[in-house]
C-alpha atoms as a PDB file:
ATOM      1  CA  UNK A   1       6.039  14.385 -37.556  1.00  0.00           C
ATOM      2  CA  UNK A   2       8.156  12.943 -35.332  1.00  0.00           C
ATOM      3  CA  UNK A   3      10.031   9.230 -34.947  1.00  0.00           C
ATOM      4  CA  UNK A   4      11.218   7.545 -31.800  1.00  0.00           C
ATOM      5  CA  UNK A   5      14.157   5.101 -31.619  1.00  0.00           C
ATOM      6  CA  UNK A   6      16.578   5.575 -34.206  1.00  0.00           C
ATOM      7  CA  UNK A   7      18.815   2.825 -33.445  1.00  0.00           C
ATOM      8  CA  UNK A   8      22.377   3.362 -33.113  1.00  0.00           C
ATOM      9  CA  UNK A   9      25.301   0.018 -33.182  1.00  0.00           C
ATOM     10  CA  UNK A  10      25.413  -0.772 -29.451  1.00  0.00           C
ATOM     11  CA  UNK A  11      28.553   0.208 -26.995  1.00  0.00           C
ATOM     12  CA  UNK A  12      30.572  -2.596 -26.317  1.00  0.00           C
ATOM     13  CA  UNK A  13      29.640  -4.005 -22.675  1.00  0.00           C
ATOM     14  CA  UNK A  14      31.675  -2.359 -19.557  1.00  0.00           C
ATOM     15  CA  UNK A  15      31.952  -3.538 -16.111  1.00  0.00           C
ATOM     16  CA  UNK A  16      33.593  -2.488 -13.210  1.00  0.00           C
ATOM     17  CA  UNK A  17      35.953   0.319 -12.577  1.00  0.00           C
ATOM     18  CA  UNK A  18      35.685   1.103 -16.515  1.00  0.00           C
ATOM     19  CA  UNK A  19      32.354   2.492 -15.854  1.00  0.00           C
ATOM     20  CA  UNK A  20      33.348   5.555 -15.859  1.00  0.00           C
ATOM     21  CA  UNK A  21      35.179   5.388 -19.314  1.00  0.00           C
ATOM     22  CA  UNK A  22      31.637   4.131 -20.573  1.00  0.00           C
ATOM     23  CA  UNK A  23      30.073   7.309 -19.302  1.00  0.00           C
ATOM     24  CA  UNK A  24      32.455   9.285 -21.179  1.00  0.00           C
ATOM     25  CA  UNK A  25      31.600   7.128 -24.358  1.00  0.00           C
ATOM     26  CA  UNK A  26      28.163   7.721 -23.604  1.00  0.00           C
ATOM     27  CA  UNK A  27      28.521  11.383 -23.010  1.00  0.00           C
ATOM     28  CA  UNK A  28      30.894  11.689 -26.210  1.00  0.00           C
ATOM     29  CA  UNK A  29      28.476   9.883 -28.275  1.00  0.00           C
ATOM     30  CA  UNK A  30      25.297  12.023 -26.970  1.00  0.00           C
ATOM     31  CA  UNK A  31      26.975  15.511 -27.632  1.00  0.00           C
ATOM     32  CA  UNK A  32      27.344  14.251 -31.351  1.00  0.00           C
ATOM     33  CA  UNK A  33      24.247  13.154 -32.201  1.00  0.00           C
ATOM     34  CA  UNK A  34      22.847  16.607 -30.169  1.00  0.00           C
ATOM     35  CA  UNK A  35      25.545  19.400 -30.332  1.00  0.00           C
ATOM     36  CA  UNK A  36      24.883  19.710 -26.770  1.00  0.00           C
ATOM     37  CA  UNK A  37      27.161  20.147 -23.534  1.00  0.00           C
ATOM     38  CA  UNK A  38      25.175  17.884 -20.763  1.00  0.00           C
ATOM     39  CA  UNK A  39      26.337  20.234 -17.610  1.00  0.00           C
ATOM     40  CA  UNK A  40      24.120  18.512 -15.311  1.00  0.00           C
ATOM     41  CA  UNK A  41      23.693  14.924 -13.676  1.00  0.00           C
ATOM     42  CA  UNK A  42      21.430  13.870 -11.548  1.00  0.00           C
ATOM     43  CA  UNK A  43      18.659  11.248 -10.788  1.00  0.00           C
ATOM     44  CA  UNK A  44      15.450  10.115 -10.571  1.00  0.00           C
ATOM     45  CA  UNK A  45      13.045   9.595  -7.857  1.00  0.00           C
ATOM     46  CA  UNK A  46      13.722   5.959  -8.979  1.00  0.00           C
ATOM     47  CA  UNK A  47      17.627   5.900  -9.615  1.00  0.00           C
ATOM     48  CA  UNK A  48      17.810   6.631 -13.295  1.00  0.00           C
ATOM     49  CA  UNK A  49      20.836   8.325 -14.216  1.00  0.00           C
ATOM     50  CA  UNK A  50      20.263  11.663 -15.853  1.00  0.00           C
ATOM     51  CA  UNK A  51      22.527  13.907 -17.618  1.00  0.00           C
ATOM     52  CA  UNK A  52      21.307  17.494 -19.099  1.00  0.00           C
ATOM     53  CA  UNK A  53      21.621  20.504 -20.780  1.00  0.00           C
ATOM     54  CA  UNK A  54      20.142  22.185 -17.926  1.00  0.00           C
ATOM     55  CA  UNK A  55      19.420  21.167 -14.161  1.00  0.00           C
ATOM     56  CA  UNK A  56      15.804  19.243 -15.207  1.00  0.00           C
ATOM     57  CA  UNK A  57      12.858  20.144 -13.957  1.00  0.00           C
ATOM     58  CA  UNK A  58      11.330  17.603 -11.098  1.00  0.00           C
ATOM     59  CA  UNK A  59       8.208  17.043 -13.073  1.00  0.00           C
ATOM     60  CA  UNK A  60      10.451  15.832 -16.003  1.00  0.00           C
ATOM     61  CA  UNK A  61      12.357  13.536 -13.779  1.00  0.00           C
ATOM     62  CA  UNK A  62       9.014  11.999 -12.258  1.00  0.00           C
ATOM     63  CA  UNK A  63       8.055  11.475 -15.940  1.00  0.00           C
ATOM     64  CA  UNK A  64      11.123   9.757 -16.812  1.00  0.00           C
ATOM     65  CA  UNK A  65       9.789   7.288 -13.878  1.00  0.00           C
ATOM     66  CA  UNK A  66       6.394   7.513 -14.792  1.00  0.00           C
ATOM     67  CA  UNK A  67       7.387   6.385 -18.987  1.00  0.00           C
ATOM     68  CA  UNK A  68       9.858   3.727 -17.266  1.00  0.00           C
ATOM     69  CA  UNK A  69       6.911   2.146 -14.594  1.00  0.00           C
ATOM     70  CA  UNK A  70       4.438   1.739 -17.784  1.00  0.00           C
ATOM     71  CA  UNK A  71       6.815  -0.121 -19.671  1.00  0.00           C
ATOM     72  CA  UNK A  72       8.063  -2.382 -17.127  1.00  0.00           C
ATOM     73  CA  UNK A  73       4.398  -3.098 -16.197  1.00  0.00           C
ATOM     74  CA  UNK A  74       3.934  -3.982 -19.394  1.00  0.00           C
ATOM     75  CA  UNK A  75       6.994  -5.996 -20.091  1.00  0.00           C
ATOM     76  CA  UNK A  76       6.590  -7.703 -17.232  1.00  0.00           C
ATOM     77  CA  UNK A  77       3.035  -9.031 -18.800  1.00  0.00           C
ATOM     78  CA  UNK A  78       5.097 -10.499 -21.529  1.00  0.00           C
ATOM     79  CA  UNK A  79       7.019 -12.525 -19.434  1.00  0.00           C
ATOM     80  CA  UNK A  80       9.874 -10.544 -19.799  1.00  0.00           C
ATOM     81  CA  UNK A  81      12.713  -9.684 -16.478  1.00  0.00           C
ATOM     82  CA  UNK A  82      15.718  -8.479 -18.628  1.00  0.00           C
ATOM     83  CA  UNK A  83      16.741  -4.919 -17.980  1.00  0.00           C
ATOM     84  CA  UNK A  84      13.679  -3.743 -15.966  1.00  0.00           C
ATOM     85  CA  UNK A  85      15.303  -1.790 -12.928  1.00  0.00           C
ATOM     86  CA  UNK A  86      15.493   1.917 -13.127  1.00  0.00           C
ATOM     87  CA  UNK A  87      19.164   2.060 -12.177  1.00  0.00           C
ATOM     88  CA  UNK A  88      19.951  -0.079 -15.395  1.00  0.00           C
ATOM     89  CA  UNK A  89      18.784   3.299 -17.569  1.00  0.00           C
ATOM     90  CA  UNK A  90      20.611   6.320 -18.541  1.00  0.00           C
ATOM     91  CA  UNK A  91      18.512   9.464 -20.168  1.00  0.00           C
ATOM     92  CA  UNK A  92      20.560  12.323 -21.680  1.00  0.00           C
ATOM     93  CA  UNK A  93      18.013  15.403 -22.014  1.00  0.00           C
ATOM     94  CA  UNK A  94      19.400  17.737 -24.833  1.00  0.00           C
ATOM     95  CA  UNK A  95      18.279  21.080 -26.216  1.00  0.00           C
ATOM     96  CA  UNK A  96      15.502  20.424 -28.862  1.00  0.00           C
ATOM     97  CA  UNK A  97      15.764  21.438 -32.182  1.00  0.00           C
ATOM     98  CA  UNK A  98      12.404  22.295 -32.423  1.00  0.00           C
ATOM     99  CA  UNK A  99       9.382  22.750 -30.358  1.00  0.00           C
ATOM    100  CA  UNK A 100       6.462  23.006 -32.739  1.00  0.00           C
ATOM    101  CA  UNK A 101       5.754  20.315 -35.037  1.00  0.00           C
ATOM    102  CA  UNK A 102       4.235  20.856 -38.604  1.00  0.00           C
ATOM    103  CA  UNK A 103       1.357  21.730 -37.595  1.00  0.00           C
ATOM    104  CA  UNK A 104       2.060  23.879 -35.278  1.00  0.00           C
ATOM    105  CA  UNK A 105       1.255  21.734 -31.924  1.00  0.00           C
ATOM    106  CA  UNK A 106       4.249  21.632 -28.961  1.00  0.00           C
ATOM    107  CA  UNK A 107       6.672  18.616 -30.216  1.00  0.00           C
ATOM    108  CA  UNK A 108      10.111  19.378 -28.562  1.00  0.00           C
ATOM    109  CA  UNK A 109      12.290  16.929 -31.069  1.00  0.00           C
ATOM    110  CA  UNK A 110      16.254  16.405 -32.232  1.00  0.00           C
ATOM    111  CA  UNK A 111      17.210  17.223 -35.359  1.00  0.00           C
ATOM    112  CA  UNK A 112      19.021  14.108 -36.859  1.00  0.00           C
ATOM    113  CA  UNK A 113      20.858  13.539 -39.730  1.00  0.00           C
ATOM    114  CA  UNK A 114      18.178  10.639 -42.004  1.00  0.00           C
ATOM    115  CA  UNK A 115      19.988   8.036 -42.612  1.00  0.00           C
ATOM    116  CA  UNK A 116      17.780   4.740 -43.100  1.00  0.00           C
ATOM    117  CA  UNK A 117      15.145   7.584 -43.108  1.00  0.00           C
ATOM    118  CA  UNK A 118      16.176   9.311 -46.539  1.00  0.00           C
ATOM    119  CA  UNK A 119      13.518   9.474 -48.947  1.00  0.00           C
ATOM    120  CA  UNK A 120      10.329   8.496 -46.477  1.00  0.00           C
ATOM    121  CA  UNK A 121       8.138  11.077 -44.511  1.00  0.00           C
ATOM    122  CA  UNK A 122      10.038  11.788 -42.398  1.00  0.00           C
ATOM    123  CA  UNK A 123      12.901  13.326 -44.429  1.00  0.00           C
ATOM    124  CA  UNK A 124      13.134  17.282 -43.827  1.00  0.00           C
ATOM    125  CA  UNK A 125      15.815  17.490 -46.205  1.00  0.00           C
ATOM    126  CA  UNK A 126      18.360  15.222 -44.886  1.00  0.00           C
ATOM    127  CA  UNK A 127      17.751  14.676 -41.222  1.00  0.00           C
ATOM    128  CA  UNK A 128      14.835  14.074 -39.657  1.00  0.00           C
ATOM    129  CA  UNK A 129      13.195  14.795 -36.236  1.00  0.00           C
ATOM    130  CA  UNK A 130      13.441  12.961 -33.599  1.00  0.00           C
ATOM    131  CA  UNK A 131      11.402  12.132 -30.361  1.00  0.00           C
ATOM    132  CA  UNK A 132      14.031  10.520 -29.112  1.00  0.00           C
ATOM    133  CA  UNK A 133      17.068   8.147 -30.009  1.00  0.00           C
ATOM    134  CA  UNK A 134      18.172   4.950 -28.558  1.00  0.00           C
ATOM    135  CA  UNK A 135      22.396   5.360 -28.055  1.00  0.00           C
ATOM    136  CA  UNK A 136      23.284   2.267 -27.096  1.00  0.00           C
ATOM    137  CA  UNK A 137      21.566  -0.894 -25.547  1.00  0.00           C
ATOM    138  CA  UNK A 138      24.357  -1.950 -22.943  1.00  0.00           C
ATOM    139  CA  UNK A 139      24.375  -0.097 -21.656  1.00  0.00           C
ATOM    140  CA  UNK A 140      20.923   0.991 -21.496  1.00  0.00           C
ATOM    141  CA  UNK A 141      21.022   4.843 -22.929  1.00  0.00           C
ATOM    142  CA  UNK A 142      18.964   7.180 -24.969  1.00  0.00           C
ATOM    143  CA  UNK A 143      18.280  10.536 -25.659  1.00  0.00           C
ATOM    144  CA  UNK A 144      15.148  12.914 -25.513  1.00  0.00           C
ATOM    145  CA  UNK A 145      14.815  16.761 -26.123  1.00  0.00           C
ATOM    146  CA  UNK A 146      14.426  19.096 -22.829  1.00  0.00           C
ATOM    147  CA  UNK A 147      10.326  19.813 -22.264  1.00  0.00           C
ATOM    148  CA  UNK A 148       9.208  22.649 -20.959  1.00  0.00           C
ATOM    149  CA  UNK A 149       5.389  21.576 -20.454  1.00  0.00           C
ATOM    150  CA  UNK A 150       3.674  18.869 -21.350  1.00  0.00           C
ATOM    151  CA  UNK A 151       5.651  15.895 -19.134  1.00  0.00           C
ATOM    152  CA  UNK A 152       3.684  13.690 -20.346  1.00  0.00           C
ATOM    153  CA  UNK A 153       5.053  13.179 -23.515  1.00  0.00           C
ATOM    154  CA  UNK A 154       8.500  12.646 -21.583  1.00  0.00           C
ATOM    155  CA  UNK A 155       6.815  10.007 -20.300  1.00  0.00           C
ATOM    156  CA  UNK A 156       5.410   8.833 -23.494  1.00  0.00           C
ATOM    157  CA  UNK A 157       9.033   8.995 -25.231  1.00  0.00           C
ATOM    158  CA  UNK A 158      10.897   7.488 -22.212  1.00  0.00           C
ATOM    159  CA  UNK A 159       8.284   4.434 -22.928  1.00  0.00           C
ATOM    160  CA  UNK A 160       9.004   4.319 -26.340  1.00  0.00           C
ATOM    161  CA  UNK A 161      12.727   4.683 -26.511  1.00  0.00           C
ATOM    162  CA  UNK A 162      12.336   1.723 -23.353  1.00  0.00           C
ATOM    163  CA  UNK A 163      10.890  -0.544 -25.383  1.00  0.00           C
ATOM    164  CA  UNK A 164      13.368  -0.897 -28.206  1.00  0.00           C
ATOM    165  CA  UNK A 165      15.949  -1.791 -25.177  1.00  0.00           C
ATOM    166  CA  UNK A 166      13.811  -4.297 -23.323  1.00  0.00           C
ATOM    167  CA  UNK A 167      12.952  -5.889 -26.352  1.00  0.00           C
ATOM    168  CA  UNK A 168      16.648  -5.899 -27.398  1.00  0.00           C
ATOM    169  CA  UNK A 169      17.371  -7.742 -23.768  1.00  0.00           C
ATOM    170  CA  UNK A 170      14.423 -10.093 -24.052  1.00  0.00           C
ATOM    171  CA  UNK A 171      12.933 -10.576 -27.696  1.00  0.00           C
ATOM    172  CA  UNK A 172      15.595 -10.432 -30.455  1.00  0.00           C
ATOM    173  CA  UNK A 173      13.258 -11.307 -33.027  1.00  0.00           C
ATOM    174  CA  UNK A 174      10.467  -8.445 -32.197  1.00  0.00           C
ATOM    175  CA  UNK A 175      13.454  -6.084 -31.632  1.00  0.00           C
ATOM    176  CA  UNK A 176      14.770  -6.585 -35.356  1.00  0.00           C
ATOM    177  CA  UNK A 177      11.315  -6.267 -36.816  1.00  0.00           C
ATOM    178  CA  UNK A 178      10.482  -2.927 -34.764  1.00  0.00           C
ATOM    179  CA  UNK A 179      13.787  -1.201 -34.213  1.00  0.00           C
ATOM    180  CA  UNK A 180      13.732   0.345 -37.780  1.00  0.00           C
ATOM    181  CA  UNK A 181      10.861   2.549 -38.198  1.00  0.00           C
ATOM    182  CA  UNK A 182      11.861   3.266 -41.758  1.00  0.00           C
ATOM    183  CA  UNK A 183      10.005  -0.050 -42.330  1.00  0.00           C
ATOM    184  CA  UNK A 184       6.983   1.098 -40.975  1.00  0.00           C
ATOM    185  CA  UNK A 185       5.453   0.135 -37.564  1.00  0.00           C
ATOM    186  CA  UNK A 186       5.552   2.511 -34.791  1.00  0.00           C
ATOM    187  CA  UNK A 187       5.066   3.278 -30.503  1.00  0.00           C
ATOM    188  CA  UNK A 188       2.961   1.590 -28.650  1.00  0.00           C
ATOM    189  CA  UNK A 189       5.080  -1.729 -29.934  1.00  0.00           C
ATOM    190  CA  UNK A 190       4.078  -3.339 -26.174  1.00  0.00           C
ATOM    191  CA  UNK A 191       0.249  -3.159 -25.676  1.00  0.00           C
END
């Protein structure tokens, strides 16, 4: 079993020339929560910055476009417009802590520590696996494990993660009911 979004506080905003200082936050921030070096960085077909463990394979990077077109299309059916431009997006793609789930099917996930999560299902022990994890929502960042097949659930967790941020940006009150799957509730959130 896996969970998508564990919500981390937000960065503080940066503009301007201090960009690059909010990379290295970013960066800093993702190699804690992952253990990982991200060597590469790149982009998508569609502009979204990408930063990995290893140079990414093209079908992951379509994905990332493919998970990010969905939820726009939805979001944009909810009369949202906040934060729905590929460029606004940074992925960090880490090495996964596992790649089988419980039973046995193909789940590349990140070991986390559980948190909010102690005691429910998803406790191995003290950490829990993740999907993927929202890092901050301004800027917009997350992280998802490195796939070697199956770019379709990149896709599926690049939605996911998505929709935590756009609802952050344009629905507090659905944000603070869904960002916390602890609680319950889980991905689709945006049908």
């Amino acid at each position: 079993m896996a969970v998508c979004g564990a919500l981390l506080p937000p960065l503080a905003p940066v503009a301007g020339a201090q960009g690059r200082r909010a990379d290295a936050r970013l960066i800093a921030q993702a190699q804690y929560y992952s253990g990982d070096t991200f060597a590469f960085e790149t982009r998508t077909p569609r502009g979204v910055r990408v930063y990995a463990v290893r140079r990414p394979a093209p079908e992951a990077l379509r994905a990332i476009d493919a998970g990010l077109a969905e939820l726009f299309a939805v979001a944009r059916r909810h009369g949202y417009t906040a934060r729905l431009n590929y460029t606004d997006y940074t992925v960090f793609i880490a090495r996964p802590d596992r790649t089988r789930d419980s039973r046995g099917a193909y789940s590349p996930d990140i070991a986390l520590g559980a948190a909010q999560y102690a005691g429910s299902v998803y406790d191995q022990g003290g950490y829990i696996y993740a999907a993927g994890m929202v890092l901050s929502t301004e800027p917009c960042a997350f992280l998802i494990a490195e796939h070697e097949r199956d770019f379709q659930r990149i896709a599926n967790v690049t939605r996911y993660e998505g929709e935590h941020i756009v609802l952050y940006h344009n629905d507090r009150r659905l944000y603070a009911q869904t960002a916390d799957h602890s609680r319950g509730g889980g991905h689709p959130i945006l049908k």
